[in-house]
Protein backbone atom coordinates (compact mmCIF):
# COMPACT_ATOMS: atom_id res chain seq x y z
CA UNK A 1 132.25 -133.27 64.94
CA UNK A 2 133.14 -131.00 62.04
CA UNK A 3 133.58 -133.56 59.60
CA UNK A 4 129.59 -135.42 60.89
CA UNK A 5 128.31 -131.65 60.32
CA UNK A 6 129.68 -131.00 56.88
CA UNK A 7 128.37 -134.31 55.83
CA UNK A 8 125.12 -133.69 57.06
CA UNK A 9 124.92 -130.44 55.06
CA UNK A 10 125.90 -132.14 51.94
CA UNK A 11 123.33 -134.78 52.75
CA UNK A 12 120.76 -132.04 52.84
CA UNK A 13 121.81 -130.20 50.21
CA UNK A 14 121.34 -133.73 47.97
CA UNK A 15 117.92 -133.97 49.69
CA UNK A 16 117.38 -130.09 48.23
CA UNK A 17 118.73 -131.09 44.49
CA UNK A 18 116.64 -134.06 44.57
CA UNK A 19 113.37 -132.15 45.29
CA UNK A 20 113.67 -129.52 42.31
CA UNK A 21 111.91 -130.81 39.29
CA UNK A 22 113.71 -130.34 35.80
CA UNK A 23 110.45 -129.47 33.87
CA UNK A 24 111.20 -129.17 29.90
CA UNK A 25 108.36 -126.77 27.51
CA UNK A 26 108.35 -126.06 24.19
CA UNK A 27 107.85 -121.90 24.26
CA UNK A 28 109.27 -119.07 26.60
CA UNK A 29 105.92 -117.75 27.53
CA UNK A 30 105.20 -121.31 28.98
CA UNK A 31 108.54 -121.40 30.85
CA UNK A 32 106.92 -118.47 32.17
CA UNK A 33 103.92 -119.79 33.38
CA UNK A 34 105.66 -123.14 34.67
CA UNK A 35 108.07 -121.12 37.09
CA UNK A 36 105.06 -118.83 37.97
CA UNK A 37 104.00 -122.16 39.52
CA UNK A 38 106.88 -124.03 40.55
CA UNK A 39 109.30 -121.00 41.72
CA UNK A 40 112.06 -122.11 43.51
CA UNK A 41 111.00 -125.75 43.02
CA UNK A 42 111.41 -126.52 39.44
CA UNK A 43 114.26 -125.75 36.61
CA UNK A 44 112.84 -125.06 33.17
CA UNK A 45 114.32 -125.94 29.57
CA UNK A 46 113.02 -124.36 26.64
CA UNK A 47 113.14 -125.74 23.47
CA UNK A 48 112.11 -121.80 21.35
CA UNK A 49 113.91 -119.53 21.82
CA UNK A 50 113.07 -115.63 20.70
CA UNK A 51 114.33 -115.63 16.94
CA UNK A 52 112.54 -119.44 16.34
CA UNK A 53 109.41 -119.79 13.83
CA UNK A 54 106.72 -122.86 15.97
CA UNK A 55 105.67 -123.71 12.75
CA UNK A 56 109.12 -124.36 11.07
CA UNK A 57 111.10 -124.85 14.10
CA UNK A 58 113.22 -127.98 14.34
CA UNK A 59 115.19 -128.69 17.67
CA UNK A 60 118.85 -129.61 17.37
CA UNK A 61 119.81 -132.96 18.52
CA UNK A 62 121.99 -131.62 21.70
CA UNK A 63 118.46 -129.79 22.95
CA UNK A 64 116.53 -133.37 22.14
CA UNK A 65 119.30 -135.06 24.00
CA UNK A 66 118.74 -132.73 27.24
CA UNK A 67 114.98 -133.35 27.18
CA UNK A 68 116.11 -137.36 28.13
CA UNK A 69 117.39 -135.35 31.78
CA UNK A 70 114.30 -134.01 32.65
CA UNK A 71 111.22 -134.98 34.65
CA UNK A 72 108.34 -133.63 33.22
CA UNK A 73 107.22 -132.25 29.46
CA UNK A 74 104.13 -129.83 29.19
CA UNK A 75 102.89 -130.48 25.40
CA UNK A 76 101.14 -128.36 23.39
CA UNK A 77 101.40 -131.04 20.53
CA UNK A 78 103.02 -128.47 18.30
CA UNK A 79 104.34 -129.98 15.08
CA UNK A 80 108.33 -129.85 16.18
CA UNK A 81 106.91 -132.04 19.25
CA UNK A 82 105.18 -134.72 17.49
CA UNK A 83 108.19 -135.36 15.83
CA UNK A 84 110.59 -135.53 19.24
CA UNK A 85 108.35 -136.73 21.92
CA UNK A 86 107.68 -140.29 20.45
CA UNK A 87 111.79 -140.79 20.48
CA UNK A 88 111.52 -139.51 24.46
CA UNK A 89 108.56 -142.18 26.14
CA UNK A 90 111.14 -144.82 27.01
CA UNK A 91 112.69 -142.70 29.38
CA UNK A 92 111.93 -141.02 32.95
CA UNK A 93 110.48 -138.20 31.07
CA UNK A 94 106.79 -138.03 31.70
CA UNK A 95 104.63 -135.87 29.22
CA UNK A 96 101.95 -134.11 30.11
CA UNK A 97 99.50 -132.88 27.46
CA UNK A 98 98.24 -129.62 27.78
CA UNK A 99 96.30 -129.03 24.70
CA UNK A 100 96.65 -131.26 21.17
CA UNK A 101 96.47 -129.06 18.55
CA UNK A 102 95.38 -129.77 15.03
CA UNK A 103 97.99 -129.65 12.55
CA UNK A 104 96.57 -126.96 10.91
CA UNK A 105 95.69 -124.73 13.81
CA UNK A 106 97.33 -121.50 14.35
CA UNK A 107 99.77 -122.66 16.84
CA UNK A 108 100.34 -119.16 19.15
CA UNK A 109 97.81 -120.44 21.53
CA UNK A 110 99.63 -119.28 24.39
CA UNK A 111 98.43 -115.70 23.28
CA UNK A 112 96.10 -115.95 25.19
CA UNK A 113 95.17 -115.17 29.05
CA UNK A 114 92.39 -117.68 28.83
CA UNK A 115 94.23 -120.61 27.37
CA UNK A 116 96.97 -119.97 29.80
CA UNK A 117 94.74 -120.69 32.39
CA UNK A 118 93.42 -123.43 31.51
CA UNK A 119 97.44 -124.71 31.08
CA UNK A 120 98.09 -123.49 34.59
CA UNK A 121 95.22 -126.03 36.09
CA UNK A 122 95.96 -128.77 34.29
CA UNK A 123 99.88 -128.01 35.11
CA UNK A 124 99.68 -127.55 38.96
CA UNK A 125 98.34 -131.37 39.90
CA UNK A 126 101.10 -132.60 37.49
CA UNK A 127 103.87 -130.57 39.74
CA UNK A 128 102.35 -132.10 42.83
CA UNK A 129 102.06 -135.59 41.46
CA UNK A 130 105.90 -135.21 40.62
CA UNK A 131 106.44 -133.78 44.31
CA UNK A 132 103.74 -134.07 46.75
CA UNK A 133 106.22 -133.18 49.80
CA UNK A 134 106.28 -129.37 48.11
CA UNK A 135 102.09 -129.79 47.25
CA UNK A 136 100.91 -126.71 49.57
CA UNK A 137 103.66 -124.45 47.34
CA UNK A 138 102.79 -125.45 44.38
CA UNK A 139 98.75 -124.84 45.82
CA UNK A 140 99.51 -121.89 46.94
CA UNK A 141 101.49 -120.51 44.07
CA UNK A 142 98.31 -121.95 41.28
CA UNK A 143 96.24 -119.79 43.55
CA UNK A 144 98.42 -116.53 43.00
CA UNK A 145 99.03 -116.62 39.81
CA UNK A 146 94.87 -117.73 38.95
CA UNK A 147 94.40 -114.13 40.58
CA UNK A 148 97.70 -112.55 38.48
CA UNK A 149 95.81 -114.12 35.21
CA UNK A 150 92.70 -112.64 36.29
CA UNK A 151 93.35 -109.31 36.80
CA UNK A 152 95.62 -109.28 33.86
CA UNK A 153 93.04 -109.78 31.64
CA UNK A 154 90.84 -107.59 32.97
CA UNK A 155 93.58 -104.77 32.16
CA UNK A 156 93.48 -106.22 28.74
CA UNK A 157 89.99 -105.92 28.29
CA UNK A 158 89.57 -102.15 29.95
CA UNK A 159 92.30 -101.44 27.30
CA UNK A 160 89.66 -101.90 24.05
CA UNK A 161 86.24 -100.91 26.31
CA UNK A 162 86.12 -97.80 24.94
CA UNK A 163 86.71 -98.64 21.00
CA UNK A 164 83.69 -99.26 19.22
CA UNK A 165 83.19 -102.54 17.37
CA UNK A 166 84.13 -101.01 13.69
CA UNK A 167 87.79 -99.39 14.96
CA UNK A 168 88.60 -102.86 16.64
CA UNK A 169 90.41 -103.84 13.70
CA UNK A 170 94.55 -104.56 13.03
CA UNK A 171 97.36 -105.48 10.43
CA UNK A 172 99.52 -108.01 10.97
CA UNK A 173 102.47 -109.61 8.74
CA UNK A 174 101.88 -113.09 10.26
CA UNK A 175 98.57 -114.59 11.97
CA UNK A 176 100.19 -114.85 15.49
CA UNK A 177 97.38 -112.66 17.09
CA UNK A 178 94.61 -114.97 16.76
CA UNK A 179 93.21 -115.81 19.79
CA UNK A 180 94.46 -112.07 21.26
CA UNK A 181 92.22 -111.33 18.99
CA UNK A 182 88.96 -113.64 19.99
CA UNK A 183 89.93 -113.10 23.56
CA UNK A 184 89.27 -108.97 23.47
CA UNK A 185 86.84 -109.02 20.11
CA UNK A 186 89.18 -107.84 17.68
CA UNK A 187 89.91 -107.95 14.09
CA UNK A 188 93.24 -109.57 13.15
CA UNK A 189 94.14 -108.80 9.15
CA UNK A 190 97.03 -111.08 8.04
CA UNK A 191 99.66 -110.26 4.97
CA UNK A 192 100.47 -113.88 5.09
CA UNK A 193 98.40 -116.73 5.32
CA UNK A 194 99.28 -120.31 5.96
CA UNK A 195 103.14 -119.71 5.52
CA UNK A 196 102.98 -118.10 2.20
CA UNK A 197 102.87 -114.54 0.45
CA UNK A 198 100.02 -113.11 -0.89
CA UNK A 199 99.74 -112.95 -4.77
CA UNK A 200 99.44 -109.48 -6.25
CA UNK A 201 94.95 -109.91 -6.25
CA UNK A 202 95.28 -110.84 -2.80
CA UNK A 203 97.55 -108.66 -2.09
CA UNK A 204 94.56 -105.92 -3.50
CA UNK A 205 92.35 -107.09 -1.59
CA UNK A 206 93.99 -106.64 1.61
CA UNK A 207 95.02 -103.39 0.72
CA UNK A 208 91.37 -102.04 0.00
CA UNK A 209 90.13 -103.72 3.37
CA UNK A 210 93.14 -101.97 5.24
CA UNK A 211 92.53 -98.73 3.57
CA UNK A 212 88.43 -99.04 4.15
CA UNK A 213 89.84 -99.74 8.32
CA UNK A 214 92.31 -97.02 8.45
CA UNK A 215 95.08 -98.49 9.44
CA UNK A 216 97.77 -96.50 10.68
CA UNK A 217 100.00 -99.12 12.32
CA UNK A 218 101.38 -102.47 10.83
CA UNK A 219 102.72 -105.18 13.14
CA UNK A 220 105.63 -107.65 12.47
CA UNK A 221 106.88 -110.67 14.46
CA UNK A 222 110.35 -110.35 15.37
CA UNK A 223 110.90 -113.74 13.87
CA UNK A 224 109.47 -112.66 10.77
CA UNK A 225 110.54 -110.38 7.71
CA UNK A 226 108.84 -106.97 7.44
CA UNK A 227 109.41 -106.86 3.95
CA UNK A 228 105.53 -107.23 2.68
CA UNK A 229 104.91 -105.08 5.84
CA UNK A 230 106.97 -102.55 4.93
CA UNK A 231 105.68 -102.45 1.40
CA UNK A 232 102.16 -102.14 2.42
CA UNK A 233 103.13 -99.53 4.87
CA UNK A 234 104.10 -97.50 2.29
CA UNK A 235 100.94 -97.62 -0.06
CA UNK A 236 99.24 -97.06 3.14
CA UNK A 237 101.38 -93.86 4.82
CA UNK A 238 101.28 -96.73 8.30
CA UNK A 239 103.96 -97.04 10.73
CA UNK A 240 105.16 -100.86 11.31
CA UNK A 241 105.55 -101.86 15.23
CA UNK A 242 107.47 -105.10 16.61
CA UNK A 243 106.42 -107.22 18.77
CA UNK A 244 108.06 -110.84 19.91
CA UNK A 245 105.36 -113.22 21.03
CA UNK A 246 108.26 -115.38 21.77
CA UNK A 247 109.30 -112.88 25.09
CA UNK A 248 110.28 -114.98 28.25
CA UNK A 249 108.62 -111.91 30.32
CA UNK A 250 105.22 -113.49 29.05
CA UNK A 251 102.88 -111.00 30.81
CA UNK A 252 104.87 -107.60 29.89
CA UNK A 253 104.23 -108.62 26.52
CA UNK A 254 100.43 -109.43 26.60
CA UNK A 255 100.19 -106.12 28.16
CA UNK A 256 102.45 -104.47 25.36
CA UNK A 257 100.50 -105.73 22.70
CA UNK A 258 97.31 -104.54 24.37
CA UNK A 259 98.58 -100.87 24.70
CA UNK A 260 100.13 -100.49 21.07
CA UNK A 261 96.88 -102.24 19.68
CA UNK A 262 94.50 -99.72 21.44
CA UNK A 263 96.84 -97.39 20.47
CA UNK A 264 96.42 -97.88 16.97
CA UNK A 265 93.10 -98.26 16.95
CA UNK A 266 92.52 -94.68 18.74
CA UNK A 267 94.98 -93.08 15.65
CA UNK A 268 94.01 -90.04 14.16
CA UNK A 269 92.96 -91.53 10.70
CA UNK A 270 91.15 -94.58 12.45
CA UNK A 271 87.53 -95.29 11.28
């Protein structure tokens, strides 16, 4: 009798293994979103990890190898993928394409409440098409975190209501605020553009527009060197601030960045 139950308990525990889906993604803020969703139902690989560049990253084979395990890919079509994803279609791995971006689009799209959104949609029915016996979870769970989304950005956007249209302007070493930026009706000023250093006119020019804005406050990417950032920061008396858009804890960022933005833009010093 013992022997019948303890085989019918590792029978269901197979029956439990089989039902979680190994879902593979190319950032940590879309890991995020993906176990918002699937919870307890899915396992999720990430190919960035906080320290990685998207635009120069290029995955080690061992982390291409582990993508051949899993289920399901949710694409951005980020330049790192279009170079491993072709190698992966013979497999079991479907891919499911959440956005394909240009190759010369700013590729931090997931800064942005109302992109991620639109990923979570078109990410639920692929879930439940993967495993319909756990559809009302995954349901229920697009419907929660729709609503999380949705007041989340409405925090975002009470944070700048107050700061007129001529303050809502920011410094940044690399472009990763870009849609952030559209989203709330912001300003973003890069020190880099398109992967490269400004020359010394550029570098003028930039400094006259951050002086005419009154920028107090200049922000880096962790992944990034501060060293142009720090430079300006000292012709312009401005404090530089970190951020990682690269954070697994997707929404504590987003609301991060919100708060040190207004704050900056409510500086004594601030036009």
């Amino acid at each position: 009798m013992l022997r019948r139950c303890l085989l019918l308990l590792s029978l269901f525990g197979a029956d439990a293994q089989a039902a979680v889906l190994h879902v593979a993604v190319s950032s940590p803020p879309l890991a995020w979103l993906l176990q918002q969703l699937g919870g307890e139902h899915v396992v999720v690989t990430t190919l960035l990890r906080p320290g990685d560049e998207p635009e120069l990253f290029d995955p080690p084979p061992q982390q291409v190898q582990a993508l051949a395990t899993a289920d399901l890919y949710f694409s951005l079509a980020l330049p790192f993928e279009r170079q491993v994803l072709p190698r992966l279609t013979s497999g079991r791995l479907r891919v499911v394409e959440l956005m394909r971006l240009r190759r010369d689009q700013d590729p931090h799209v997931w800064m942005s409440v109302a992109w991620m959104q639109v990923f979570a949609a078109q990410a639920a029915p692929a879930l439940i098409a993967a495993d319909p016996a756990d559809a009302a979870y995954f349901r229920a769970h697009a419907v929660a975190l729709h609503q999380r989304l949705s007041d989340l950005d409405a925090r975002l956007r009470a944070s700048f209501a107050d700061i007129p249209p001529a303050r809502r302007v920011f410094l940044v070493e690399h472009p990763a605020l870009g849609y952030f930026a559209h989203d709330y009706a912001l300003t973003q000023l890069a020190i880099e553009e398109q992967g490269r250093e400004p020359g010394p006119q550029t570098l003028a020019q930039l400094l006259a527009r951050a002086r005419a804005a009154h920028i107090t406050r200049i922000f880096v990417e962790r992944q990034f060197s501060s060293r142009q950032a720090q430079i300006l920061a000292r012709q312009l008396h401005a404090q530089v601030v970190f951020f990682d858009p690269l954070s697994a804890d997707w929404a504590a960022t987003m609301q991060s960045i919100a708060v040190a933005l207004a704050a900056a833009m409510r500086a004594p010093g601030s036009s």
